[in-house]
Protein backbone atom coordinates (compact mmCIF):
# COMPACT_ATOMS: atom_id res chain seq x y z
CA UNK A 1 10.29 46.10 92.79
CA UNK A 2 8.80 42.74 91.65
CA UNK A 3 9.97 44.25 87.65
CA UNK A 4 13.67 44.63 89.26
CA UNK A 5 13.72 40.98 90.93
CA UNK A 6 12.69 39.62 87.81
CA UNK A 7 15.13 41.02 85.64
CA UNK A 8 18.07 39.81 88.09
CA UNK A 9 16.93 36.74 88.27
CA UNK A 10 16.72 36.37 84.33
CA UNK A 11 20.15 37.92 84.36
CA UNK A 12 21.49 35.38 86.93
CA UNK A 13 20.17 32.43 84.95
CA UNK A 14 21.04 33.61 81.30
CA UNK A 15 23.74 31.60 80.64
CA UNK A 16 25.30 30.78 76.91
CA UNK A 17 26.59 27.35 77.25
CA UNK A 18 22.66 26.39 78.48
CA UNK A 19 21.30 28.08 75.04
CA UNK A 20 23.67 25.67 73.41
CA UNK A 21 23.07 22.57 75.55
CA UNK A 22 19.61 22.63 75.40
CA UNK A 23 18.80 21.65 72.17
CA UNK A 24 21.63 18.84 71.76
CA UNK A 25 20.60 17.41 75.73
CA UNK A 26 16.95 17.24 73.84
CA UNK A 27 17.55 15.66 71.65
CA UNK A 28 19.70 12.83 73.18
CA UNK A 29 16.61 12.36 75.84
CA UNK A 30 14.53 11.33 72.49
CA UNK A 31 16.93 8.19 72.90
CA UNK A 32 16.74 7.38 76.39
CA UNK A 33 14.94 4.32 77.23
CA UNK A 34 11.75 5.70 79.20
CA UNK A 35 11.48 7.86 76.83
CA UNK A 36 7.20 7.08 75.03
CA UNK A 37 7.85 5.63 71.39
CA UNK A 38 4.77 7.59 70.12
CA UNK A 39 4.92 9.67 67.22
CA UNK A 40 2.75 12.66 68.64
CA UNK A 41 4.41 12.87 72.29
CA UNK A 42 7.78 12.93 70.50
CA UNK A 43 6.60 16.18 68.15
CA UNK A 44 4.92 17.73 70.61
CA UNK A 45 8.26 17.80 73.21
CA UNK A 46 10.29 18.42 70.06
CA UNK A 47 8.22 21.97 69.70
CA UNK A 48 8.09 22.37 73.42
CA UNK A 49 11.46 22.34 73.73
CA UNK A 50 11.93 24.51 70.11
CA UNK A 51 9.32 26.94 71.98
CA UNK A 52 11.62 27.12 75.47
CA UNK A 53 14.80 27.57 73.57
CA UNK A 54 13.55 30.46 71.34
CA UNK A 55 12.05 32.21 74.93
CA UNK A 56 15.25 31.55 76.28
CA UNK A 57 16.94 32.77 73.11
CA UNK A 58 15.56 36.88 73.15
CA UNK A 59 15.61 36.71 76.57
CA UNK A 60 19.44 37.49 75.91
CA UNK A 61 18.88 40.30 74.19
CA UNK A 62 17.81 42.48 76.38
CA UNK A 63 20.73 42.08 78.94
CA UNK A 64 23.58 42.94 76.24
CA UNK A 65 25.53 46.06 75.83
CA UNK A 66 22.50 48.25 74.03
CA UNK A 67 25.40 49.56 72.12
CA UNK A 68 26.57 46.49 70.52
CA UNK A 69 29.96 47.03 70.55
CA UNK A 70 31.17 44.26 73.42
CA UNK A 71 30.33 40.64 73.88
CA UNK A 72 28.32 40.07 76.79
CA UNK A 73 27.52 36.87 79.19
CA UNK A 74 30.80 35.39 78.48
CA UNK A 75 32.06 32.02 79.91
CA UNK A 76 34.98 29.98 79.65
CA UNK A 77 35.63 26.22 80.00
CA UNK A 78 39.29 24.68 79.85
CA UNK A 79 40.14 21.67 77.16
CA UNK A 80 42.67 19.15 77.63
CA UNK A 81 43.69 17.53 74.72
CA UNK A 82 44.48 14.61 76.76
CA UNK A 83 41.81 14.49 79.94
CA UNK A 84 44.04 14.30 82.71
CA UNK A 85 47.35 14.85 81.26
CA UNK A 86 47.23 18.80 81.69
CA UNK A 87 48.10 19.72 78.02
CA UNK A 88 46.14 22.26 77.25
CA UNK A 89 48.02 24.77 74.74
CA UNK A 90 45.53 27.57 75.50
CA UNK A 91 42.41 25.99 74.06
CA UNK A 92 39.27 25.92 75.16
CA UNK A 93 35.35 26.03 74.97
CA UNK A 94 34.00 29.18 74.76
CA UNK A 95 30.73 31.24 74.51
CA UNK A 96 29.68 34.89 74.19
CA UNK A 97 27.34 37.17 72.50
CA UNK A 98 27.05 40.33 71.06
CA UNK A 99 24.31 41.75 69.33
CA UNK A 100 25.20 40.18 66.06
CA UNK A 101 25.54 36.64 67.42
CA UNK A 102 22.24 37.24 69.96
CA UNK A 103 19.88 37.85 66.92
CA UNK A 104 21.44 35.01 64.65
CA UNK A 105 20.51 32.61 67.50
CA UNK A 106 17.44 34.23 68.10
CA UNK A 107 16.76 33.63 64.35
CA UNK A 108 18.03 29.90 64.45
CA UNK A 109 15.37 28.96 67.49
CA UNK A 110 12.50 30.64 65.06
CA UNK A 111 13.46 29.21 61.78
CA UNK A 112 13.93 25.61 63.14
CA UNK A 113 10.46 25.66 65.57
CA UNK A 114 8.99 26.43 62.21
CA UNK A 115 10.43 23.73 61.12
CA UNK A 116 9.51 21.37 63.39
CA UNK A 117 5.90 22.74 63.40
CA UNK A 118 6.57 22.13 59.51
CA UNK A 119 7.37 18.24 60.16
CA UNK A 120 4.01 17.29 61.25
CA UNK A 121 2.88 16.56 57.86
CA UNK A 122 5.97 16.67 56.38
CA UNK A 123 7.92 13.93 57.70
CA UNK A 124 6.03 10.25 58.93
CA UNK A 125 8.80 7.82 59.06
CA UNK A 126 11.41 7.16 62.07
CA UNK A 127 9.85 10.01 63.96
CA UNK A 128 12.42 9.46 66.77
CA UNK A 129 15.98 9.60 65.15
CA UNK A 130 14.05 12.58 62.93
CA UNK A 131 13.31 15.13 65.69
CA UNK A 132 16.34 14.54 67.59
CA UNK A 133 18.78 15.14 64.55
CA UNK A 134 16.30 18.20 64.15
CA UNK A 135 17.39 19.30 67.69
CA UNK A 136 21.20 18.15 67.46
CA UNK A 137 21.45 20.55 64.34
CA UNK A 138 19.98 23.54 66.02
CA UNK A 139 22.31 23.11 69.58
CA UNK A 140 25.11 22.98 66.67
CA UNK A 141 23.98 25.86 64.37
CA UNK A 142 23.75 28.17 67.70
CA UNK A 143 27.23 27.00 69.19
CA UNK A 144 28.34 28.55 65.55
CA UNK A 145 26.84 31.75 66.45
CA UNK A 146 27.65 31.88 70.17
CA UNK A 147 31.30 30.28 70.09
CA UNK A 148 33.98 32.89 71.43
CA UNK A 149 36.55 31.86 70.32
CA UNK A 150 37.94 30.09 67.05
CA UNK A 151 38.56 26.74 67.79
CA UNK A 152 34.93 26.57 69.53
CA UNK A 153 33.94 27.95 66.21
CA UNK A 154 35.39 25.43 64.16
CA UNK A 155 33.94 22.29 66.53
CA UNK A 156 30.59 23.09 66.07
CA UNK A 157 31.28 23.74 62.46
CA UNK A 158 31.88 20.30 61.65
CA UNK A 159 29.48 19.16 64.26
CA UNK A 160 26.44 20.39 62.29
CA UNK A 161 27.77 18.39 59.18
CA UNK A 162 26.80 14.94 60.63
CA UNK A 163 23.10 15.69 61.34
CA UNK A 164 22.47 17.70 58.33
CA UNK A 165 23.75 14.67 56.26
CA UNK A 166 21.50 12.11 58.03
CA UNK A 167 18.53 14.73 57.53
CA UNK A 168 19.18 14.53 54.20
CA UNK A 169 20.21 11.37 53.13
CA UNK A 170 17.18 9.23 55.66
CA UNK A 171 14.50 11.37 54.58
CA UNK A 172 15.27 12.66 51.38
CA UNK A 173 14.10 11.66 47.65
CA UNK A 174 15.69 8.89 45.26
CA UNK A 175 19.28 10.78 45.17
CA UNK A 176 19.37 12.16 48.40
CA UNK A 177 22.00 9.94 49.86
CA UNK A 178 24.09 10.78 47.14
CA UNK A 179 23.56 14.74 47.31
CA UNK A 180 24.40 14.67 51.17
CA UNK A 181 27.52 13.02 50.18
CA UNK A 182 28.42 15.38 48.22
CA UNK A 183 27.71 18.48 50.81
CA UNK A 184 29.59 15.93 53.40
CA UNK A 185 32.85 16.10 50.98
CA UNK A 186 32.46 19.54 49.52
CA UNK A 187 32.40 21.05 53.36
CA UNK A 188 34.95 18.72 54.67
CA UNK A 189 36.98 20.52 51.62
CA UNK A 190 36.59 23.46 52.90
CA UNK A 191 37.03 22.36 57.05
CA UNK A 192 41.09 20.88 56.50
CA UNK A 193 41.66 24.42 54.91
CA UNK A 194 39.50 26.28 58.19
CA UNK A 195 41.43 23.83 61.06
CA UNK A 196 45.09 24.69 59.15
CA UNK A 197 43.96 28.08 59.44
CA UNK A 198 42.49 27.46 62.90
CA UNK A 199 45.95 25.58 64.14
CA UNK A 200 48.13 28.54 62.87
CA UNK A 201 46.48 31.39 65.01
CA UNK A 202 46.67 28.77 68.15
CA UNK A 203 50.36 28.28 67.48
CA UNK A 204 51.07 32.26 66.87
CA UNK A 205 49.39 32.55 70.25
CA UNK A 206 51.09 30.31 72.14
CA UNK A 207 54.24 31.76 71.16
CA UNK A 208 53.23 35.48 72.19
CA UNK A 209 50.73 34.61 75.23
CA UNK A 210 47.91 36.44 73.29
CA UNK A 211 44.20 35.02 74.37
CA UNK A 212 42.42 33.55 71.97
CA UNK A 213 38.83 34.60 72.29
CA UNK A 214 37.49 36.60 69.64
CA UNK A 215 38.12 39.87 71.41
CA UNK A 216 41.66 39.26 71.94
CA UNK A 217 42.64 38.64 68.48
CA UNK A 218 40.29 41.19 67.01
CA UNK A 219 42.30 44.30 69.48
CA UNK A 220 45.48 42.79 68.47
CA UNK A 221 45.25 41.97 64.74
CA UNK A 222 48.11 44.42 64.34
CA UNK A 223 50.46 42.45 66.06
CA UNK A 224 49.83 39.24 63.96
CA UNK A 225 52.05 39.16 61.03
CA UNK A 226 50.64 39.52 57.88
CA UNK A 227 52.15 36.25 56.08
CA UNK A 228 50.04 34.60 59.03
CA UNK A 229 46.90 36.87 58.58
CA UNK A 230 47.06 35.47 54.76
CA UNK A 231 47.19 31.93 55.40
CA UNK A 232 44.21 32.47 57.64
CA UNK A 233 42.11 34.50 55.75
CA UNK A 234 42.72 31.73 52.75
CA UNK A 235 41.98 28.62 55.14
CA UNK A 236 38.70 30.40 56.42
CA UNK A 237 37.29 32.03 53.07
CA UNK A 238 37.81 28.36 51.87
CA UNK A 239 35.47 27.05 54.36
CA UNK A 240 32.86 30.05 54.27
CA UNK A 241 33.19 29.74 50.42
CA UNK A 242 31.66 26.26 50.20
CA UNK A 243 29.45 26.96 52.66
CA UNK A 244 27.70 30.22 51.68
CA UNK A 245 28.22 28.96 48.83
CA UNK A 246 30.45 31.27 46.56
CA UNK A 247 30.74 30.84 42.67
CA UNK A 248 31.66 28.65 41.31
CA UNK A 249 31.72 26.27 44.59
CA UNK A 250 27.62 26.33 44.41
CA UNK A 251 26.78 23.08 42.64
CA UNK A 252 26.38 21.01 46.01
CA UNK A 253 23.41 23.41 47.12
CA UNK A 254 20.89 22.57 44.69
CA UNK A 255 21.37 19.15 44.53
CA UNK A 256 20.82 19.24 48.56
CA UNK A 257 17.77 21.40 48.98
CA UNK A 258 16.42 19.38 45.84
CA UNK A 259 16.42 16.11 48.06
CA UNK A 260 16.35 17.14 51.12
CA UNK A 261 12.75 17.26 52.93
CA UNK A 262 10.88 20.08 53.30
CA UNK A 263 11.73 20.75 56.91
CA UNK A 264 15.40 20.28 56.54
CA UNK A 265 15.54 22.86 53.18
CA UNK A 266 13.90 25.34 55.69
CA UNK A 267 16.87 25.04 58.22
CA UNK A 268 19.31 24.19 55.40
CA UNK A 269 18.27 27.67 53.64
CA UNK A 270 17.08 29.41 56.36
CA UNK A 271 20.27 28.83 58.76
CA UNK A 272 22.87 26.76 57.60
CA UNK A 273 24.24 29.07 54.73
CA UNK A 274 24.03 31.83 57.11
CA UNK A 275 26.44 30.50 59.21
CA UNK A 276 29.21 31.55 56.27
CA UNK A 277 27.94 34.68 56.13
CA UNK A 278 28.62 34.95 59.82
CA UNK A 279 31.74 33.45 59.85
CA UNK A 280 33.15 35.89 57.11
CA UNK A 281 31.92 38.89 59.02
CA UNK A 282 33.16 37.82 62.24
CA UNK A 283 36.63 36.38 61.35
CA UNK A 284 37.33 37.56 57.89
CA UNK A 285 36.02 40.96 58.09
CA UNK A 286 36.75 41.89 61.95
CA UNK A 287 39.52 40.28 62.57
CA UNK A 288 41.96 40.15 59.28
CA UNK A 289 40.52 43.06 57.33
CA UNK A 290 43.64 44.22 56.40
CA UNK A 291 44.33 41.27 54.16
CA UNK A 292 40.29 41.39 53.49
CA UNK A 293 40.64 44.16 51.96
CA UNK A 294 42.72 42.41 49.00
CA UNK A 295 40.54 39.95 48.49
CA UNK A 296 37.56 41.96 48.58
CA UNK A 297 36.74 43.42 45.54
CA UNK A 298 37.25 39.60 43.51
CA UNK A 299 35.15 38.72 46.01
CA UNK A 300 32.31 41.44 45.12
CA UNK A 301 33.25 39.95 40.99
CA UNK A 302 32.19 36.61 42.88
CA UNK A 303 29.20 37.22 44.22
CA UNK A 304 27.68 39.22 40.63
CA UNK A 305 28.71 35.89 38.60
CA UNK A 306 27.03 34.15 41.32
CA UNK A 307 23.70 36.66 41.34
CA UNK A 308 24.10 36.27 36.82
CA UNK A 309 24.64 32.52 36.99
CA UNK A 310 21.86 31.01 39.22
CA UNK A 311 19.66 33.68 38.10
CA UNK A 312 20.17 32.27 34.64
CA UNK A 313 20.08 28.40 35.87
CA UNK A 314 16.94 29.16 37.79
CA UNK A 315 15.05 30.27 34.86
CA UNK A 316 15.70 27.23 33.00
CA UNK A 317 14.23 25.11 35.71
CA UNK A 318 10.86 23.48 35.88
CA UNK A 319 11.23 21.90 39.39
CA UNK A 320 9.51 24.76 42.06
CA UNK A 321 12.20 23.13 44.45
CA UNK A 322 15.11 23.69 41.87
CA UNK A 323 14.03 27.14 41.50
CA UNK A 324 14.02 28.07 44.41
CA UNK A 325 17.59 26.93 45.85
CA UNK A 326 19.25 28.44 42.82
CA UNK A 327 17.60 31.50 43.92
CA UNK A 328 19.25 31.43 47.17
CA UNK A 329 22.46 31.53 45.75
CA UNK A 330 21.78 34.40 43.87
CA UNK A 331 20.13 35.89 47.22
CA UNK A 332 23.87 34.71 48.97
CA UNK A 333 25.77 36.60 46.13
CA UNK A 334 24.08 39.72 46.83
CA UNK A 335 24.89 39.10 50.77
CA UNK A 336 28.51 38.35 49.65
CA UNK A 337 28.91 42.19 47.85
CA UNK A 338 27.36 43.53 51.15
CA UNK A 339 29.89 42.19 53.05
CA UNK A 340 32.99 42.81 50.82
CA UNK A 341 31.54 46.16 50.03
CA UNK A 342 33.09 47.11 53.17
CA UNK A 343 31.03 49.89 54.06
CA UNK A 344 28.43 50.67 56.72
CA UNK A 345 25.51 50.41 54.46
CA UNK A 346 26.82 47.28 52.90
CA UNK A 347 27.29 45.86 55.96
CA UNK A 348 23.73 46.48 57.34
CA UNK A 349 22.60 45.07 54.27
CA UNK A 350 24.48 41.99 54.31
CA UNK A 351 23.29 40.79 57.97
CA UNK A 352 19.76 42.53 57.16
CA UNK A 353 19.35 40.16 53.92
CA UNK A 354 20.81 37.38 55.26
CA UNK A 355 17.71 37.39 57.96
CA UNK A 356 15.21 39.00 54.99
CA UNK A 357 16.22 35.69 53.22
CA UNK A 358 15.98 32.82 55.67
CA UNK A 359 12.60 34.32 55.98
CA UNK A 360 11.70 33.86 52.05
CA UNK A 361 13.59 30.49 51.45
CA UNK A 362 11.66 28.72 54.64
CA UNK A 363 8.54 30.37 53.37
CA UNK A 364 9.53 29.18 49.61
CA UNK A 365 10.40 25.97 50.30
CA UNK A 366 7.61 25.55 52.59
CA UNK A 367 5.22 26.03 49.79
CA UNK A 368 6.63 24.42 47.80
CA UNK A 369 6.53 21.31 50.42
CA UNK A 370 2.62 21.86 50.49
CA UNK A 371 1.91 21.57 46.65
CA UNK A 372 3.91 18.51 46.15
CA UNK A 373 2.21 17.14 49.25
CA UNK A 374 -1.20 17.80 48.31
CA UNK A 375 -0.65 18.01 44.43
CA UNK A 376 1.89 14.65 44.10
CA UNK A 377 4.20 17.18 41.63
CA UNK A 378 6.71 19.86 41.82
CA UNK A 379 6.56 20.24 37.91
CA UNK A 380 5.27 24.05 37.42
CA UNK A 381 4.01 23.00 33.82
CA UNK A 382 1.42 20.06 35.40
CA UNK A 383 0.59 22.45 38.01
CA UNK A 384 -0.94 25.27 35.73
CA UNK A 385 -4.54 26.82 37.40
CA UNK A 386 -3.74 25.18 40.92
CA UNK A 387 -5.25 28.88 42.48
CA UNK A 388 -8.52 27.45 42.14
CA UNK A 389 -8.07 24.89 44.63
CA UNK A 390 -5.51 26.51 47.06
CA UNK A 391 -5.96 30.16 46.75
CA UNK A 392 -4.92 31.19 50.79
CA UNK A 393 -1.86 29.19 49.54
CA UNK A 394 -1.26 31.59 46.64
CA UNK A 395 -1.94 34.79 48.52
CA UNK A 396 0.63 33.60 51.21
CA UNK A 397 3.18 32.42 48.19
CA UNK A 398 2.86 35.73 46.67
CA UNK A 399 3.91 37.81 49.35
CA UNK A 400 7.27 35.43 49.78
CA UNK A 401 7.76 35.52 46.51
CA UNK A 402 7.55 39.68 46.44
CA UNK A 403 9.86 39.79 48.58
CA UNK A 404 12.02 37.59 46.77
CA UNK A 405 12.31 40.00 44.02
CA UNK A 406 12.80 42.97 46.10
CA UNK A 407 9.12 44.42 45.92
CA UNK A 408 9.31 47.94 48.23
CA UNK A 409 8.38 47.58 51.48
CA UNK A 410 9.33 43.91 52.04
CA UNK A 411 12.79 42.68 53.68
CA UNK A 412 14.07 41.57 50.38
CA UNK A 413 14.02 45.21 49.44
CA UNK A 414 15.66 46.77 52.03
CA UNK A 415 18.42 44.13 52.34
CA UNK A 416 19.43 44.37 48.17
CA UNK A 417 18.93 47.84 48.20
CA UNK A 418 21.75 48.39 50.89
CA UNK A 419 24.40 45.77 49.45
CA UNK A 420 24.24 47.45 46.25
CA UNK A 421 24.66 50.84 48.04
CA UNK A 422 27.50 49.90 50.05
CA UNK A 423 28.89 48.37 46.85
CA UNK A 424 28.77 51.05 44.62
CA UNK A 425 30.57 53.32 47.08
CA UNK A 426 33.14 50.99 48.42
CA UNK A 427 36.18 52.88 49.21
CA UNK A 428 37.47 49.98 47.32
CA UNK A 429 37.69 51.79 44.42
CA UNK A 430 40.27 54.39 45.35
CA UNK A 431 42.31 50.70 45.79
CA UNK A 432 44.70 49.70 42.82
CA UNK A 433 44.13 46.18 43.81
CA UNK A 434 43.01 43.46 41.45
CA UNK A 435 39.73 43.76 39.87
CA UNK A 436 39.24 47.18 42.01
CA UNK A 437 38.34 49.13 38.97
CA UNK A 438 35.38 46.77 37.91
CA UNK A 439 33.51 46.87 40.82
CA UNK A 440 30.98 49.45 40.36
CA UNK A 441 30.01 47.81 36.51
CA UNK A 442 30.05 44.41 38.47
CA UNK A 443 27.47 45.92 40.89
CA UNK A 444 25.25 47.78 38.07
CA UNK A 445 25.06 43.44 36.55
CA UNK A 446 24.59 42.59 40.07
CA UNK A 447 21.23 44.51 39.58
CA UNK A 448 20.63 42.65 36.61
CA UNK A 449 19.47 39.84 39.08
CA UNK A 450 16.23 41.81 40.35
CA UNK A 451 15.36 41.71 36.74
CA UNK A 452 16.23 37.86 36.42
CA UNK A 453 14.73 37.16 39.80
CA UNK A 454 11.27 39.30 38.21
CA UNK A 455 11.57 36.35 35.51
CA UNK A 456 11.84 32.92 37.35
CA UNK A 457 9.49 34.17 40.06
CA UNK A 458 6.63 35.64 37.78
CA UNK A 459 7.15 32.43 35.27
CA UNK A 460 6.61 30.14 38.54
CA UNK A 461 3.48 32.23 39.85
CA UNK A 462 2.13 32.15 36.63
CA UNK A 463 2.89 28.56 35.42
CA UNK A 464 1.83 27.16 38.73
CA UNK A 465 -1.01 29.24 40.15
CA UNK A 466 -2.30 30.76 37.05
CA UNK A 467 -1.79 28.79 33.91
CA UNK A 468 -4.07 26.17 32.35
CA UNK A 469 -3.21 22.28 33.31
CA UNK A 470 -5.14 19.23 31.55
CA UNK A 471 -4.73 17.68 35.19
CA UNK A 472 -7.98 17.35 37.45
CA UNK A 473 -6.91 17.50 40.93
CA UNK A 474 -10.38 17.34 42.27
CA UNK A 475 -12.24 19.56 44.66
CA UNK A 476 -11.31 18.03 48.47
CA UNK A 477 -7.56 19.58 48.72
CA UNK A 478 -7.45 20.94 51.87
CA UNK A 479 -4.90 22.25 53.84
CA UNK A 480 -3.81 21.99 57.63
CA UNK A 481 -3.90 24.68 59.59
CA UNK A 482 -0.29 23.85 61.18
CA UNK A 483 0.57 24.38 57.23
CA UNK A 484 -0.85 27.57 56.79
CA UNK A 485 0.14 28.81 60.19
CA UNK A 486 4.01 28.59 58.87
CA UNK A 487 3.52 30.58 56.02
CA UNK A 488 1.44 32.89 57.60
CA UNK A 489 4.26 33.45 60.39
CA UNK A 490 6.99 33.95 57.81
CA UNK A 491 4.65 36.20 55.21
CA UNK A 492 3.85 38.67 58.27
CA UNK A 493 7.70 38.68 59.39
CA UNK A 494 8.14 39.71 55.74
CA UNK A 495 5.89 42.09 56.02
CA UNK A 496 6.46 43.87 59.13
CA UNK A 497 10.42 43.77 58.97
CA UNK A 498 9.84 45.42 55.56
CA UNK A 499 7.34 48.24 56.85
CA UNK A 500 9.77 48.47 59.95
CA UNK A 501 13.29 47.20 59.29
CA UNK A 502 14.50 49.76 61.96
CA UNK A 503 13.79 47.18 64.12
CA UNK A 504 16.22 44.98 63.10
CA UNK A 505 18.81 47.66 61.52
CA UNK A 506 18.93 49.40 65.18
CA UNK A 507 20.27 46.48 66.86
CA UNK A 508 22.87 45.55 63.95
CA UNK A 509 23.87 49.53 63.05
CA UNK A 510 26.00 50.20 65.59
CA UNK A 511 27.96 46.78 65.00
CA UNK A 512 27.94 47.79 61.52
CA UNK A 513 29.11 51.26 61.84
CA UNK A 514 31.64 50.52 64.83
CA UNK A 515 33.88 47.51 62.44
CA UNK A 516 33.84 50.02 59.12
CA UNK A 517 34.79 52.52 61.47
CA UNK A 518 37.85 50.98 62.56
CA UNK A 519 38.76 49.17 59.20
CA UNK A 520 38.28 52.97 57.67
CA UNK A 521 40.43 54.33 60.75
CA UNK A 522 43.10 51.56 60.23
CA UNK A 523 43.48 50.95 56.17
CA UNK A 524 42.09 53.49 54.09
C-alpha cells in the first residue's frame, strides 16, 4: 500500500519542464542578493542541487513506456511571438521523454555533479558567476534532450552556447578567450543553417495543420515533400556537424578542451558533443531518413577520415590535454558510422559509445586536471616516472585509458565493437548511392583507429607514468580525496557498464530496433 502511494505520488510530481528549470532557477538564486558570498556555501548548494536534479533525473525512468517506443510525461506551453498580440503560428515550448532522451539527461545530471565535485580544487576564482554558469549549462544541455518539439530544440541549442563560452573564456588558460570565440562562431555557423531548417518545417506546418512535436512529424514524414525534407536534413547536419564535430569541421574542439578548465572539458566532452549525436538520431535519422539515407554512407567516409586524422594528430602531441580531445574526435567518428550505419547494431552502438565515452573523456580529462595541478605540467616528456609519487592515480588512469582503446570488457569495447558491426553490414551497400561501394573498406580503416588509439594511449602511459624525468617533484604530492573519488566513480562505471552493458543496451534496444525497423519497412 505505502509502495503504491509512493509511486503515485512520484508520478504526480514528475514533471519535465521542473527537470529543466531546476538547474537554470539555481543557478540564478547564486545571484540574488541574500544569497552568502562564501566560496564553500556556494559549492556545497551547487552539488546539493547537482545531487537533487540527478535523483529527480532516474526517477523518470521508471514511469516511461518500458518499451521505449512513445514519449512519456509530455507537456505543452503556448509562445507568442509578440506577448499579448496572439500570434502564435503553432509554436511553442515543449517537453517529453522517451527512453533515449530519459537516460541522456540522466547522464547530463551525473557527468556535470562530477563536475562540480571536480571544481573544488579545480576552479578558485569568481566562485559565484562559476557555479551558476555550471548550473545554467546543465538546465540548457537537458532542455536539448527533453525538448519535444523542434523549435524548443533549437532554443536551448543556442542557449547552452553563452555559458559554455564564459566557462571557457573566464577560467580558461592564456588563449582561452580566443578558442571560445572560435566555438561561439563555428556553432553559430552551424545554428543560421539549423533555424532556416527549423523555420521551413514551421511554415510546411502551418500550411497543412500538421503538429509540430516530434511525434507528429516523425508519423507523417511521408507527407512532407522531399525538396523540403532536403533542405532540412542540410540545415540540421550543418549544425550537428560542427557540433559533434564531423571532419573536417573539428579544429574548434581541441583548441577548446585545450583551454578550457578541467571541469568545463568534463561537461564539454562528456555532454556537449553528445548533444549532436542526439540531435542526428532524433531529427536526422527518425524523422528524414529517407533523405538520410543519401547522405549516409559519405557520412560513414566522414567519420573514418575523422577516426584516421585525429588518431594521427593525437600521436604527434605532447600536451596530455591535446591528446586527449583529439581522441574524442576520433571516439565521435566511430559514433558517427554507428549512426549512419543504419542498422540495429549500429545504432545501439552509437548511443552505447556515446555514454561509454563521456565516461572516459571526464575521467581523461580529469586526470589529466590532477597532474597539472599537482605536477605544474601537462608535458608527457617532463612528466616521465610520475607513478612513483601518484600510483592510485595511475591505476585509476589506466583503467580510463583501457577503455579508451577498446580493452574487452570495458564500455569502450562494446560501443566500437557494435558501430563497426552495424557498419560493415549496412544495407547501405545494396544502395548505388555515392560512395556506397566504399563503405565496408572505409570501416576495415575505421579499425585502423584501435590500433592508433593503442599508440597515443600506451606512448602517454608510458611517457608520463613510466618513463625516466630529470625533474624532482619531491615526496609530499598528495591527493584529495574529492579528486580521487571522481575517478574512482567514472573507472567503476567503466567497469561495470563493460561487465554488464545489458543494462544500458536493454533500455536503448528497443528504440534502436523499433526506428531501423521502420526505416527498413519504409526504404529498403
Amino acid at each position: 500500500m505505502a509502495v503504491n502511494f509512493l509511486s503515485a505520488l512520484l508520478s504526480n510530481i514528475l514533471s519535465p519542464f521542473i527537470l529543466v528549470l531546476l538547474p537554470i532557477f539555481a543557478g540564478l538564486m547564486i545571484f540574488a542578493p541574500f544569497f552568502p558570498n562564501n566560496t564553500v556555501k556556494i559549492r556545497r548548494y551547487a552539488k546539493g542541487f547537482g545531487i537533487f536534479n540527478l535523483i529527480y533525473a532516474v526517477c523518470f525512468l521508471f514511469f516511461l513506456n518500458p518499451e521505449g517506443t512513445s514519449f512519456g510525461f509530455l507537456e505543452k506551453l503556448p509562445f507568442d511571438i509578440i506577448p499579448g498580440s496572439g500570434l502564435n503560428p503553432g509554436v511553442t515550448i515543449s517537453f517529453g521523454l522517451d527512453n533515449l532522451s530519459c537516460i541522456m539527461c540522466i547522464f547530463t545530471s551525473f557527468i556535470v555533479l562530477l563536475a562540480l565535485m571536480a571544481s573544488k580544487s579545480m576552479v578558485t576564482s569568481k566562485p559565484r558567476l562559476f557555479y551558476s554558469m555550471m548550473l545554467l549549462l546543465e538546465g540548457f544541455l537537458i532542455g536539448i534532450f527533453a525538448a519535444n518539439d523542434l523549435f524548443t530544440f533549437f532554443i536551448f541549442w543556442e542557449l547552452e552556447i553563452i555559458p559554455a563560452y564564459f566557462l571557457i573564456s573566464m577560467w580558461g588558460g592564456a588563449n582561452a578567450k580566443k578558442s571560445a570565440m572560435k566555438f561561439v562562431l563555428y556553432t553559430f555557423a552551424g545554428s543560421i543553417l539549423m533555424l532556416i531548417a527549423t523555420a521551413l518545417i514551421y511554415a510546411f506546418a502551418a500550411d497543412t495543420n500538421m503538429l509540430t512535436d516530434f511525434n507528429s512529424i516523425i508519423n507523417r514524414t511521408v507527407e512532407i515533400p522531399l525538396l523540403v525534407q532536403l533542405i532540412a536534413v542540410i540545415g540540421f547536419l550543418a549544425a550537428f556537424a560542427v557540433k559533434l564535430p564531423i571532419f573536417p569541421f573539428h579544429t574548434w574542439l581541441a583548441d577548446a578542451h585545450t583551454e578550457a578548465p578541467t571541469p568545463v572539458s568534463m561537461v564539454l566532452a562528456g555532454v556537449l558533443l553528445k548533444t549532436a549525436a542526439y540531435g542526428l538520431i532524433r531529427i536526422n535519422v527518425q524523422m528524414f531518413y529517407e533523405i538520410f539515407q543519401i547522405t549516409a554512407p559519405a557520412l560513414i567516409f566522414l567519420g573514418t577520415a575523422g577516426v584516421l586524422w585525429a588518431s594521427y594528430l593525437a600521436i604527434s602531441q605532447n600536451d596530455i590535454k591535446r591528446i586527449v580531445a583529439y581522441s574524442s574526435i576520433a571516439h565521435m567518428g566511430i559514433i558517427l558510422i554507428g549512426i549512419a550505419s543504419l542498422t540495429e547494431y549500429g545504432l545501439n552502438g552509437a548511443i552505447f559509445h556515446s555514454l561509454a565515452h563521456g565516461l572516459i573523456s571526464a575521467g581523461l580529462f580529469m586526470g589529466t586536471g590532477v597532474i597539472y595541478l599537482k605536477f605544474k605540467t601537462r608535458k608527457i616528456e617532463l612528466l616521465g616516472g610520475i607513478v612513483k609519487y601518484a600510483p592510485h592515480l595511475c591505476a585509476l588512469i589506466m583503467v580510463l585509458c583501457a577503455a579508451s582503446v577498446a580493452i574487452p570488457f570495458t564500455m569502450g569495447f562494446w560501443g566500437e565493437i557494435m558501430c563497426f558491426m552495424g557498419g560493415f553490414n549496412s544495407p547501405l551497400l545494396d544502395k548505388t548511392f555515392f560512395l556506397s561501394n566504399l563503405i565496408q573498406p572505409a570501416i576495415l580503416f575505421a579499425a585502423l583507429g584501435i590500433i592508433l588509439s593503442a599508440v597515443y594511449i600506451l606512448r602517454l602511459l608510458h611517457r608520463t607514468f613510466f618513463g625516466l624525468s630529470e625533474y624532482n617533484f619531491g615526496e609530499n604530492i598528495r591527493f584529495s580525496q574529492h579528486q580521487i573519488a571522481v575517478l574512482s566513480i567514472l573507472a567503476a562505471g567503466i567497469l561495470i557498464f563493460g561487465l554488464y552493458p545489458a543494462g544500458i543496451l536493454d533500455k536503448i534496444n528497443l528504440f534502436s530496433a523499433l526506428n531501423i525497423d521502420t526505416i527498413l519497412a519504409n526504404i529498403f
